[in-house]
PDB file of N, CA and C in Angstrom:
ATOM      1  N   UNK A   1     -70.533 -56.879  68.289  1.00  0.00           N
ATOM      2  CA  UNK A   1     -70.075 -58.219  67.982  1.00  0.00           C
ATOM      3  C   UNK A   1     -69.485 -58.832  69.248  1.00  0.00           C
ATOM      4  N   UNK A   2     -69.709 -59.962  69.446  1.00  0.00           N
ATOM      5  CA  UNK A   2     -69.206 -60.887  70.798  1.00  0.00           C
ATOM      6  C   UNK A   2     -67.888 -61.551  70.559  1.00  0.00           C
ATOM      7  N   UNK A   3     -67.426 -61.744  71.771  1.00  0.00           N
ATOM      8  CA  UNK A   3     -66.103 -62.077  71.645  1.00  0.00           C
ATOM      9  C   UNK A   3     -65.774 -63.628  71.184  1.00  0.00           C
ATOM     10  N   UNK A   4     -66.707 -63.739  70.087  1.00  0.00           N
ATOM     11  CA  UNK A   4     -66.318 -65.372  69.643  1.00  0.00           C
ATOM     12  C   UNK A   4     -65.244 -65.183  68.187  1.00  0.00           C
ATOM     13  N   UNK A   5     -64.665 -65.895  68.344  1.00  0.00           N
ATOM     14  CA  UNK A   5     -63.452 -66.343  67.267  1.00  0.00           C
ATOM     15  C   UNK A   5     -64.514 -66.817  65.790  1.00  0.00           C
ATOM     16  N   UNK A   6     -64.297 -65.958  64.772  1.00  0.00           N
ATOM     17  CA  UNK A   6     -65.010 -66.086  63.548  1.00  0.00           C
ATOM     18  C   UNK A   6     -64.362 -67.844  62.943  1.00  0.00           C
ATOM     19  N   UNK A   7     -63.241 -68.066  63.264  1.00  0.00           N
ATOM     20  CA  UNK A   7     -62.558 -69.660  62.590  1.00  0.00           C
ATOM     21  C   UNK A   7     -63.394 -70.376  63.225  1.00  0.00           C
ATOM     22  N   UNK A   8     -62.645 -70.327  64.862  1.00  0.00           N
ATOM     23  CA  UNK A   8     -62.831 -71.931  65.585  1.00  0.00           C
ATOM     24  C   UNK A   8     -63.878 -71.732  66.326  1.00  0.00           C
ATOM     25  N   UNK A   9     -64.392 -70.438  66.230  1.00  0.00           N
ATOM     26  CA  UNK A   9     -66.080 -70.408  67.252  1.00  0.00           C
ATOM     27  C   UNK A   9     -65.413 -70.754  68.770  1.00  0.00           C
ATOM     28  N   UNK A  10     -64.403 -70.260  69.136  1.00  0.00           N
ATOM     29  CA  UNK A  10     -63.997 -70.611  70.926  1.00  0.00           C
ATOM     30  C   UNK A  10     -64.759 -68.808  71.118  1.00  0.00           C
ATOM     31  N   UNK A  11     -65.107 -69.478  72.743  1.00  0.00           N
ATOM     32  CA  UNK A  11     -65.509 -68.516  73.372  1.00  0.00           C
ATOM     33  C   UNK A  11     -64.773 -68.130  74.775  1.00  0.00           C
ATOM     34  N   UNK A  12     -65.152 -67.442  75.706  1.00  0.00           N
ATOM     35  CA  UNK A  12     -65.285 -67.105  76.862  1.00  0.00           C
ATOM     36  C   UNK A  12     -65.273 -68.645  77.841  1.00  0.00           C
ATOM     37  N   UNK A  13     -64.853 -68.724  79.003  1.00  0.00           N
ATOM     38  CA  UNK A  13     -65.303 -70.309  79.730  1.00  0.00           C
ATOM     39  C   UNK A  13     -65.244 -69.441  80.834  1.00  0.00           C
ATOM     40  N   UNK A  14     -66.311 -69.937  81.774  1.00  0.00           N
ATOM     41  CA  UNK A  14     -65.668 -69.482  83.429  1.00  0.00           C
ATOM     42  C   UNK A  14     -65.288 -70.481  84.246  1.00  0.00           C
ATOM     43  N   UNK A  15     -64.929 -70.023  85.011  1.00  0.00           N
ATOM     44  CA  UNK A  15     -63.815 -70.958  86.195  1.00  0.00           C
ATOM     45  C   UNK A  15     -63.469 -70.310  87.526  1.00  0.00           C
ATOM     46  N   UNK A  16     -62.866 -70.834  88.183  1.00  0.00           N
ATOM     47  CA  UNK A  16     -62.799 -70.284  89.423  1.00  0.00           C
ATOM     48  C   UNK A  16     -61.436 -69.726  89.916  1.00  0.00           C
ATOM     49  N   UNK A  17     -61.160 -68.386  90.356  1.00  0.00           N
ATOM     50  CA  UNK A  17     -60.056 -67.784  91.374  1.00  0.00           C
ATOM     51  C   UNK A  17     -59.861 -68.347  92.550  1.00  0.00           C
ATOM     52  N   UNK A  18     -58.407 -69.656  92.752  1.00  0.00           N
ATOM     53  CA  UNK A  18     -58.385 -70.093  93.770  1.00  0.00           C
ATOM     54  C   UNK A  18     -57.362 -69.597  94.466  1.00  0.00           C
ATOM     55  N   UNK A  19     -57.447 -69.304  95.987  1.00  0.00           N
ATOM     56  CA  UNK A  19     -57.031 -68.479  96.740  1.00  0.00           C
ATOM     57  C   UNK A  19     -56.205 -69.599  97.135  1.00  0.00           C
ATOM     58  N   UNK A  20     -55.259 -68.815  98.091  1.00  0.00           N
ATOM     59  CA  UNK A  20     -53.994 -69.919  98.910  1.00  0.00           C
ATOM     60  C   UNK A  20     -55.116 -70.223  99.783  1.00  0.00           C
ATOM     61  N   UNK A  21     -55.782 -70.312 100.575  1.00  0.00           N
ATOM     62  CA  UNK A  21     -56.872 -70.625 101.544  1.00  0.00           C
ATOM     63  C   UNK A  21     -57.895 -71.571 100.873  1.00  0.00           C
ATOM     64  N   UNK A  22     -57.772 -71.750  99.616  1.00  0.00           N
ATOM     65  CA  UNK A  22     -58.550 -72.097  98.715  1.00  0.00           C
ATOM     66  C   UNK A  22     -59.954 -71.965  98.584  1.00  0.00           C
ATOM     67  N   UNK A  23     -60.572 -70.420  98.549  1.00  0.00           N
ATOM     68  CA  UNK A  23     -61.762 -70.030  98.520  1.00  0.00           C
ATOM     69  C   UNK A  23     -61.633 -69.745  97.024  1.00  0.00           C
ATOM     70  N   UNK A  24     -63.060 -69.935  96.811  1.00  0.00           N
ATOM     71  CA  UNK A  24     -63.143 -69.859  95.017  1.00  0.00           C
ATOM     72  C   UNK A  24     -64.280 -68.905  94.875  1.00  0.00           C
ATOM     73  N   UNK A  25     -63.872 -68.126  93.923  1.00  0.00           N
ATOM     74  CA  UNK A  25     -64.783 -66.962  93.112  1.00  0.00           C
ATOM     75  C   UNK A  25     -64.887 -67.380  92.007  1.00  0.00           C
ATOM     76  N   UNK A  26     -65.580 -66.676  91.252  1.00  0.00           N
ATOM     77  CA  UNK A  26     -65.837 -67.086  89.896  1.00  0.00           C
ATOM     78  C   UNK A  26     -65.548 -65.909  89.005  1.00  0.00           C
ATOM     79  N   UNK A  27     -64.929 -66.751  87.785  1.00  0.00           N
ATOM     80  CA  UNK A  27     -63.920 -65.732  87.423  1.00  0.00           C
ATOM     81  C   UNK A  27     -64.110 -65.928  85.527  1.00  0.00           C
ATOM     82  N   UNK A  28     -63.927 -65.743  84.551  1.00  0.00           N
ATOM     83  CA  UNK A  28     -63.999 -65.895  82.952  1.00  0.00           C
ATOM     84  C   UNK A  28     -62.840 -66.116  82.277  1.00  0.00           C
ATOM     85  N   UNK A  29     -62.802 -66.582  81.575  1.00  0.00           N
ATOM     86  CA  UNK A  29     -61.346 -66.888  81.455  1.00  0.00           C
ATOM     87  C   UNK A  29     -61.612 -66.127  79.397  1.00  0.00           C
ATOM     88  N   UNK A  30     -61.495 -65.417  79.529  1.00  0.00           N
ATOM     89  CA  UNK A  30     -61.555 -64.662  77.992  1.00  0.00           C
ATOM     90  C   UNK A  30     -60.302 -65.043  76.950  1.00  0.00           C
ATOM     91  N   UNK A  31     -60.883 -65.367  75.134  1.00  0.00           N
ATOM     92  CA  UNK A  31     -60.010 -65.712  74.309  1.00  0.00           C
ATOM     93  C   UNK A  31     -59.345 -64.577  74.168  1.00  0.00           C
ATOM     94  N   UNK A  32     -58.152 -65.331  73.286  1.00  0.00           N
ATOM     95  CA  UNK A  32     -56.795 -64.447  72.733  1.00  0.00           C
ATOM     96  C   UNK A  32     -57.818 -63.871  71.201  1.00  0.00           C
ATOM     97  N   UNK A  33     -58.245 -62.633  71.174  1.00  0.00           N
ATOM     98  CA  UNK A  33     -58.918 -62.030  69.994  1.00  0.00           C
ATOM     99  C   UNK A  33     -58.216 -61.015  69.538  1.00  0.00           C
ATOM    100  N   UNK A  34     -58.337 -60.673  68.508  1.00  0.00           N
ATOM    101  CA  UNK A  34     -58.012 -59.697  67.641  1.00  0.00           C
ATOM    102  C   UNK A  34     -58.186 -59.545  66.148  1.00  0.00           C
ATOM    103  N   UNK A  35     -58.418 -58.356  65.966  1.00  0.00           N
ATOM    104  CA  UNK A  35     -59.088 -58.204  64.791  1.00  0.00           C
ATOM    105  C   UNK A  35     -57.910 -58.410  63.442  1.00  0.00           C
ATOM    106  N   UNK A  36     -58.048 -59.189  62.181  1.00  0.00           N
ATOM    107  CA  UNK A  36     -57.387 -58.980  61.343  1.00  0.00           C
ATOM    108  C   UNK A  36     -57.983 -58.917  59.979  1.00  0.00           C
ATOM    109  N   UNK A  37     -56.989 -57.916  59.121  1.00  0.00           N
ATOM    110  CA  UNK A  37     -57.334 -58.189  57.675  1.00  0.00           C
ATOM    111  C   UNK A  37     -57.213 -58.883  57.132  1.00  0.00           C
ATOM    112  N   UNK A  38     -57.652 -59.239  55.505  1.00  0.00           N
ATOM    113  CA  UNK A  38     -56.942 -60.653  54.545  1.00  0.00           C
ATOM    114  C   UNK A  38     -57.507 -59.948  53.446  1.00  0.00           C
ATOM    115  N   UNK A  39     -56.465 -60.441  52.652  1.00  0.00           N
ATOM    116  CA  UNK A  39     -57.299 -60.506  51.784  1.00  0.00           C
ATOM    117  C   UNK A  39     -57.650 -61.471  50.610  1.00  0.00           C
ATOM    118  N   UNK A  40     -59.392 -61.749  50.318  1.00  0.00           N
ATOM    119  CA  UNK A  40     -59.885 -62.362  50.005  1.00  0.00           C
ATOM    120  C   UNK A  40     -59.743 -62.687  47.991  1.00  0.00           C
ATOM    121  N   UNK A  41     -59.004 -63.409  47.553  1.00  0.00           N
ATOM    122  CA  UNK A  41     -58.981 -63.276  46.484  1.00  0.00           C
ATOM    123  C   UNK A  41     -59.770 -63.742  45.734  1.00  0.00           C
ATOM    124  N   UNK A  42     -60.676 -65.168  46.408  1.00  0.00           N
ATOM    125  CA  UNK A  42     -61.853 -65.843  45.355  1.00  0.00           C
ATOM    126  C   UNK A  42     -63.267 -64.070  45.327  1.00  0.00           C
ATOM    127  N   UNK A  43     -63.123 -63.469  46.360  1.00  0.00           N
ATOM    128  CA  UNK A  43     -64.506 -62.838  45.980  1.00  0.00           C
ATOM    129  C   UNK A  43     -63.118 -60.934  45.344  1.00  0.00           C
ATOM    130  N   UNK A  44     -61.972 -60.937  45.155  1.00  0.00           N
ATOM    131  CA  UNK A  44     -61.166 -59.803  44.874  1.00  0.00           C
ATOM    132  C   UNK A  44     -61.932 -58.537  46.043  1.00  0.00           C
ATOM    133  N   UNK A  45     -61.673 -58.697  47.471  1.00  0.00           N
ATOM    134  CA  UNK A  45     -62.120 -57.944  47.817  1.00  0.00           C
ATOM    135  C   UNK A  45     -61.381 -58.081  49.219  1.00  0.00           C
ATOM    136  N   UNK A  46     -61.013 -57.330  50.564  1.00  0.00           N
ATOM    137  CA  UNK A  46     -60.413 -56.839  51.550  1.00  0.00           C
ATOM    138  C   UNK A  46     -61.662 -57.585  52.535  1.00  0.00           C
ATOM    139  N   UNK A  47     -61.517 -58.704  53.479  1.00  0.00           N
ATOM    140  CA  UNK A  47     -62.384 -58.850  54.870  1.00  0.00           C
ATOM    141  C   UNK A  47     -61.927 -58.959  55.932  1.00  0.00           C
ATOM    142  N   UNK A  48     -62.289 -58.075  56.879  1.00  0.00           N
ATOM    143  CA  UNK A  48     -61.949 -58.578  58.224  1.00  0.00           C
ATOM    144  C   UNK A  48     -62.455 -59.391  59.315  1.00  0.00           C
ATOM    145  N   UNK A  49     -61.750 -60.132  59.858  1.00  0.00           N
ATOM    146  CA  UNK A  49     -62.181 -61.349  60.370  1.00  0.00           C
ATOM    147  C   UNK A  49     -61.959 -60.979  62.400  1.00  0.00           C
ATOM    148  N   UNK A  50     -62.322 -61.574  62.862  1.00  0.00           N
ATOM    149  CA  UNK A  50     -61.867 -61.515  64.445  1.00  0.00           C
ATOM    150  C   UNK A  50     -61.565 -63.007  64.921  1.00  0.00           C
ATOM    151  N   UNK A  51     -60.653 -63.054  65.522  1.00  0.00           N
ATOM    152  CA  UNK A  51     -60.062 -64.327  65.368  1.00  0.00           C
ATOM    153  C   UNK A  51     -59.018 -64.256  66.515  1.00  0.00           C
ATOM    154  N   UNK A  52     -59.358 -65.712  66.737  1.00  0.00           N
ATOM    155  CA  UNK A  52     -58.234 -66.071  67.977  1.00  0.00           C
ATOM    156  C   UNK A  52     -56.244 -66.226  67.391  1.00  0.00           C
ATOM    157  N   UNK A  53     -55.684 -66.506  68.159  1.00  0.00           N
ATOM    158  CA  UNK A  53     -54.659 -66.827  67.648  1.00  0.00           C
ATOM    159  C   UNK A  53     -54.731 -68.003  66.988  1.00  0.00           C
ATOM    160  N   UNK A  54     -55.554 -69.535  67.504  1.00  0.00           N
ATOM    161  CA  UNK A  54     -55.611 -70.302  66.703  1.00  0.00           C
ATOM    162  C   UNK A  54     -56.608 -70.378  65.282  1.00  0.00           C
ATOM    163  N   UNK A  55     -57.113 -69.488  65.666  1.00  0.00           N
ATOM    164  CA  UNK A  55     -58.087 -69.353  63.864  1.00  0.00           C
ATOM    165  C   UNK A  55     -57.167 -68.491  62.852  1.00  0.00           C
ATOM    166  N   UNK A  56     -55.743 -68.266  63.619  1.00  0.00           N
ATOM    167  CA  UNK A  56     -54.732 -67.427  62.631  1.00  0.00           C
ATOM    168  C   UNK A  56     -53.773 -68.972  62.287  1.00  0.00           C
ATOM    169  N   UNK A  57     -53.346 -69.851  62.948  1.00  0.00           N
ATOM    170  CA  UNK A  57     -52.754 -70.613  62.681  1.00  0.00           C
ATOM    171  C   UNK A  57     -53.414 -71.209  61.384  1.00  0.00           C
ATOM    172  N   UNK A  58     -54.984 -71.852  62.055  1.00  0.00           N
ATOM    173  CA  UNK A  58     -55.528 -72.628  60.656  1.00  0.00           C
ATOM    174  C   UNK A  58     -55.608 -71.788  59.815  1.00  0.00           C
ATOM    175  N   UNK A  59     -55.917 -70.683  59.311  1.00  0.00           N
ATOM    176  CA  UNK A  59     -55.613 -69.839  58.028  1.00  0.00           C
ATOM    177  C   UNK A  59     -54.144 -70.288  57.537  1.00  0.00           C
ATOM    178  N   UNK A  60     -53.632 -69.774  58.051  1.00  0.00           N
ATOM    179  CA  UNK A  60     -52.046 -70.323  57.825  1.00  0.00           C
ATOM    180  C   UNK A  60     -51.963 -71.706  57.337  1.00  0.00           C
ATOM    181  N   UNK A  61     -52.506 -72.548  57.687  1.00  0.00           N
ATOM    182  CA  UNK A  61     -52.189 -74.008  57.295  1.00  0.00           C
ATOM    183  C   UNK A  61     -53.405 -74.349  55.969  1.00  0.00           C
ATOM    184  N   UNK A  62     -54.439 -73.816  56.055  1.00  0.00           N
ATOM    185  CA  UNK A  62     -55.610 -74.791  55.451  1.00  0.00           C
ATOM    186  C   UNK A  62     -55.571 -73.266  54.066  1.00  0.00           C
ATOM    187  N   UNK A  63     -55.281 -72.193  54.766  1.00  0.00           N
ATOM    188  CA  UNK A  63     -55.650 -71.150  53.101  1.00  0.00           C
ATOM    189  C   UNK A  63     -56.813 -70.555  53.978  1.00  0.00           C
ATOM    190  N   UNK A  64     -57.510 -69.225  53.283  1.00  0.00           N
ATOM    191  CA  UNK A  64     -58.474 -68.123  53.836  1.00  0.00           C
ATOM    192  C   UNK A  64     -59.148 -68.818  53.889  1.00  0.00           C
ATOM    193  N   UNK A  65     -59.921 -69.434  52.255  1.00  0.00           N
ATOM    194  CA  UNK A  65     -61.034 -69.405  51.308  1.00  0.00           C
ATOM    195  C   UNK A  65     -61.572 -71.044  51.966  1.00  0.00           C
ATOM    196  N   UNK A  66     -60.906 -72.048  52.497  1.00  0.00           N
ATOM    197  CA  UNK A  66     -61.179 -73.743  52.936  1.00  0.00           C
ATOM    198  C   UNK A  66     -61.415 -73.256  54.433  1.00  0.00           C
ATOM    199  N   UNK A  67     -60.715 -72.324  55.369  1.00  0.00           N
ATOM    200  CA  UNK A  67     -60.777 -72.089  56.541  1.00  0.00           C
ATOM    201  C   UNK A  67     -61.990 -71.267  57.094  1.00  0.00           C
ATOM    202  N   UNK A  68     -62.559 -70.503  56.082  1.00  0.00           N
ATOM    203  CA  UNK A  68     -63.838 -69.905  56.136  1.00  0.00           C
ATOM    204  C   UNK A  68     -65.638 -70.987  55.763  1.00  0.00           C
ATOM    205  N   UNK A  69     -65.105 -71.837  54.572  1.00  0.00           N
ATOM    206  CA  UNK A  69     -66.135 -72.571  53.857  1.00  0.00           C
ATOM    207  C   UNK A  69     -65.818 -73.527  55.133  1.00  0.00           C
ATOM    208  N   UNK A  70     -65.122 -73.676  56.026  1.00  0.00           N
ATOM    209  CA  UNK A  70     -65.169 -74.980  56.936  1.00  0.00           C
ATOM    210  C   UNK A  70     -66.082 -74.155  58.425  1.00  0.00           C
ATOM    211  N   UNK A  71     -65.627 -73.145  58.547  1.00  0.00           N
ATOM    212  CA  UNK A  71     -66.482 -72.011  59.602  1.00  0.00           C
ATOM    213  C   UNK A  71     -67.588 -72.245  59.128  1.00  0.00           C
ATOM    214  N   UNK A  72     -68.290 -72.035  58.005  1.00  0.00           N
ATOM    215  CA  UNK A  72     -69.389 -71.781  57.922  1.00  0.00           C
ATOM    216  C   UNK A  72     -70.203 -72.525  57.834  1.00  0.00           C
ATOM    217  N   UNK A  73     -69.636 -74.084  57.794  1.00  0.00           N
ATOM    218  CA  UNK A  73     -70.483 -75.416  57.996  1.00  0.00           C
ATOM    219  C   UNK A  73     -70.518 -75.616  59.462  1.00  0.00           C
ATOM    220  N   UNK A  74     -69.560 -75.052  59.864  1.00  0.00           N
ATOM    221  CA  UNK A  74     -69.852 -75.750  61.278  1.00  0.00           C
ATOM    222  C   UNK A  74     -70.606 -74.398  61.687  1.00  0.00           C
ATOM    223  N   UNK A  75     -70.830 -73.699  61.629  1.00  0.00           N
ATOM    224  CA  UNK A  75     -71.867 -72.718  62.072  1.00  0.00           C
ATOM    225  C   UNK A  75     -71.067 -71.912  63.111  1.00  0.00           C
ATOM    226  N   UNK A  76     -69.692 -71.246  62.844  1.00  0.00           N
ATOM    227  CA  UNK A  76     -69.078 -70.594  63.674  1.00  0.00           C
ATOM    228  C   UNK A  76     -69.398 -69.025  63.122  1.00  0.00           C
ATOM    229  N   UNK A  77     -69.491 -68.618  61.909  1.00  0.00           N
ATOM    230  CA  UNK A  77     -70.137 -67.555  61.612  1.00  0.00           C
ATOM    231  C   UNK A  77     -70.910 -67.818  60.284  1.00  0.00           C
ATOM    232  N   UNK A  78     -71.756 -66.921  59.969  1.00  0.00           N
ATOM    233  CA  UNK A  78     -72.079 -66.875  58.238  1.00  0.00           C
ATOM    234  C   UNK A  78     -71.389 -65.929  57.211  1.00  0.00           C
ATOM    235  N   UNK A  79     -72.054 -65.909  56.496  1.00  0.00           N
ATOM    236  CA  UNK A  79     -71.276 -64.965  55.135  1.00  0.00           C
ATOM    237  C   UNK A  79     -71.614 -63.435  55.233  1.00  0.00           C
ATOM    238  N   UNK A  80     -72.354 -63.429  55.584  1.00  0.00           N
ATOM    239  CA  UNK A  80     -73.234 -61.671  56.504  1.00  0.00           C
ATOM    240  C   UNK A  80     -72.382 -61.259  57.586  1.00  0.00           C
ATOM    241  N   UNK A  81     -71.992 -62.186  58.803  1.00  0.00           N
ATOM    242  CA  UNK A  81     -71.263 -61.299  59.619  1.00  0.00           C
ATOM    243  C   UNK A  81     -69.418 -61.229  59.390  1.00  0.00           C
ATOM    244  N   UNK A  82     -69.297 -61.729  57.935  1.00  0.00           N
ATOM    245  CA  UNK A  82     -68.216 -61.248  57.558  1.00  0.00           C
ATOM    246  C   UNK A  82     -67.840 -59.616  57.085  1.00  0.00           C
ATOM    247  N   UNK A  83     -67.228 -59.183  57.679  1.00  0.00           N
ATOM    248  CA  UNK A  83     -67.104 -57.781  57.227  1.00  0.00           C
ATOM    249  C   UNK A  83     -66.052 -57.556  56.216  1.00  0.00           C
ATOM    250  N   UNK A  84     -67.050 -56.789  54.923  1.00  0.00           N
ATOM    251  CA  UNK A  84     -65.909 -56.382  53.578  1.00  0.00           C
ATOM    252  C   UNK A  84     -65.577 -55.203  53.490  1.00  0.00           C
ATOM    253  N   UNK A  85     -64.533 -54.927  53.743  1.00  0.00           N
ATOM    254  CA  UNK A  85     -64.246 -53.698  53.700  1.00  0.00           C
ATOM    255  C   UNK A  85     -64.770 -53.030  52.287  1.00  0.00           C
ATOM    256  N   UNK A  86     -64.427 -51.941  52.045  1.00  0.00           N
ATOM    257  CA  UNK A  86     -64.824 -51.150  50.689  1.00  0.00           C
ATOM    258  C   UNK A  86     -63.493 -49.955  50.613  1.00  0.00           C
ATOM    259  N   UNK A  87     -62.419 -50.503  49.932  1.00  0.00           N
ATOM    260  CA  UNK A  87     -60.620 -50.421  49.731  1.00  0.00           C
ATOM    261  C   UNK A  87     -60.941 -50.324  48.278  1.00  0.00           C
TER     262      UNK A  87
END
């Protein structure tokens, strides 16, 4: 699985390492990820999600079940690469 945020679909960006001399490399600038549980009460079942810190906020504000059906219109993940546990 790639390091995209299952909520807000943020990814990876690259950019550049600027030196005091100001020579530039190229460099990635990687999201805040981590894996979490929930649990899902419209389907009574345990999923884990991977998610940035801000796809933990909007859970927090909008609810699992509106924060997922809004992912999945915008095409940040589908209902398949949700993982259900078996708890």
């Amino acid at each position: 699985m790639s390091k995209i945020c299952q909520i807000t679909g943020k990814k990876a960006m690259n950019g550049n390492n600027v030196s005091h001399s100001k020579r530039r490399t190229k460099r990635t600038f990687e999201v805040n990820l981590f894996t979490k549980k929930f649990y899902y009460v419209e389907q009574d079942c345990w999923i884990m999600l991977k998610l940035s810190a801000a796809g933990l906020r909007i859970i927090n504000k909008k609810g699992l079940n509106a924060a997922l059906i809004d992912a999945v219109e915008k095409g940040y993940c589908d209902w398949k690469s949700i993982k259900v546990l078996s708890e």
